[in-house]
Protein backbone atom coordinates (compact mmCIF):
# COMPACT_ATOMS: atom_id res chain seq x y z
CA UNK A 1 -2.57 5.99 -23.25
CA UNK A 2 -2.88 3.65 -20.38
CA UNK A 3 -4.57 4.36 -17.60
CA UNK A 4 -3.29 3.18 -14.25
CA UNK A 5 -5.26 2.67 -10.97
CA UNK A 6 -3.57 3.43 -7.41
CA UNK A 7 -4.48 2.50 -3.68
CA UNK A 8 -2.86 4.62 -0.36
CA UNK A 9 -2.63 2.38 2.35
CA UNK A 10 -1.96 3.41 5.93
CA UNK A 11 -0.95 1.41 8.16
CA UNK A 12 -0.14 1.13 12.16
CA UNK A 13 1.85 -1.65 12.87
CA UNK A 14 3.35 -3.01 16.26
CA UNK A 15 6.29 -1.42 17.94
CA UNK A 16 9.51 -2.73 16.57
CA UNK A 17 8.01 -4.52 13.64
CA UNK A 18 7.54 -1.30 10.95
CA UNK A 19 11.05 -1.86 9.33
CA UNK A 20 10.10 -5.72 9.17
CA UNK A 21 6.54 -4.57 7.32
CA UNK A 22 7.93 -1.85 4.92
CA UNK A 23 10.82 -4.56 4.07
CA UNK A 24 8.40 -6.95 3.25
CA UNK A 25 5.72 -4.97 1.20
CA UNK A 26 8.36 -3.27 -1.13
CA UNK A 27 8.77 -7.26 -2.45
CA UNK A 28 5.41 -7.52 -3.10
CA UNK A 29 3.63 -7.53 -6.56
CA UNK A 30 2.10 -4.06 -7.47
CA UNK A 31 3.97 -2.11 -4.35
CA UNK A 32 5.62 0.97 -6.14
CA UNK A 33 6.24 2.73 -3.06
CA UNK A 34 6.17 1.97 0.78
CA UNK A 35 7.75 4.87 2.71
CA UNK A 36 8.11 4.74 6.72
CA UNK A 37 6.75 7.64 8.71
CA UNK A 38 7.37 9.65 11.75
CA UNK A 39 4.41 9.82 13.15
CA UNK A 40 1.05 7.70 13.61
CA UNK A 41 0.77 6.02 10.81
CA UNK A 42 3.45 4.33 10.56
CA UNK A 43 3.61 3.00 7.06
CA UNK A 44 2.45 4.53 3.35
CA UNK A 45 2.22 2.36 0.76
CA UNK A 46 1.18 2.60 -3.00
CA UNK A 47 -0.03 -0.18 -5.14
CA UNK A 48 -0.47 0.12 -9.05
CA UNK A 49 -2.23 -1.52 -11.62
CA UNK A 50 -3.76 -1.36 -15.14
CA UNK A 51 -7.66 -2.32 -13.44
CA UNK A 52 -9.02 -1.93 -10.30
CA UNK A 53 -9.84 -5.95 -10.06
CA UNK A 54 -6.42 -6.27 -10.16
CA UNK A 55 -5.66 -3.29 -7.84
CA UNK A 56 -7.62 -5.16 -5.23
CA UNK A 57 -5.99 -8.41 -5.67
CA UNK A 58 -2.35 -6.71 -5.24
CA UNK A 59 -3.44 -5.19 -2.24
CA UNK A 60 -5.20 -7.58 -0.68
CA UNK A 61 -2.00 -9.89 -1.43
CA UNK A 62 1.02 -7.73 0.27
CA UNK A 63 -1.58 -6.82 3.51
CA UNK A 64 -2.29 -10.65 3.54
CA UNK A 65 1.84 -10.87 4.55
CA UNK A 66 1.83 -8.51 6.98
CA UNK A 67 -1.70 -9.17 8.48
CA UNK A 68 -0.35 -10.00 12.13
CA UNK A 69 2.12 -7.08 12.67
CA UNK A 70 -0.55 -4.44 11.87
CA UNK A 71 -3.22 -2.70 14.23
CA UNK A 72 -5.06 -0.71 11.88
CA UNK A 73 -5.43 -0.59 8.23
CA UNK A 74 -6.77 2.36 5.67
CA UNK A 75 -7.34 2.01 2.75
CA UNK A 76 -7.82 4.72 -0.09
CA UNK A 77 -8.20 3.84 -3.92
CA UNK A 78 -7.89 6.57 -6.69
CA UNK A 79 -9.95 7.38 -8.85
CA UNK A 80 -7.54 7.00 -11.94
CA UNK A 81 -8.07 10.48 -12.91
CA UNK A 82 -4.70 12.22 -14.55
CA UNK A 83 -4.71 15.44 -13.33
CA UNK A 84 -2.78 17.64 -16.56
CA UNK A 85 -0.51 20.47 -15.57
């Protein structure tokens, strides 16, 4: 079984400009999710991939395009783990 690595990023980005970001990082390479908030932050978004070398490049990539509408970042990488139910 494949193991996949994920990355939550939260992001506050400029008045008027957070349908603009969460249109643009849903086109990006890796992006599986981006949902917009109601509160502070504004933005969630997931990225995916099979290696966390990889995860970092994809989400490095999709901030990269929205860079200058954004006025704070986090950033928080899984650990891979599966949790079984």
């Amino acid at each position: 079984m494949l193991m996949s690595v994920r990355a939550y990023v939260l992001l506050d980005v400029m008045e008027g400009k957070v349908e603009h970001v969460a249109r643009t990082l849903k086109s990006k390479a890796g992006v599986k999710m981006v949902d917009v908030l109601e509160t502070p932050p504004d933005v969630m978004m997931v990225v995916e991939a099979a290696r966390l070398p990889k995860l970092a490049q994809l989400t490095i990539r999709a901030l990269a395009c929205v860079e200058a509408y954004t006025e704070s970042i986090q950033v928080m990488p899984s650990r891979g783990d599966e949790l079984s139910s």
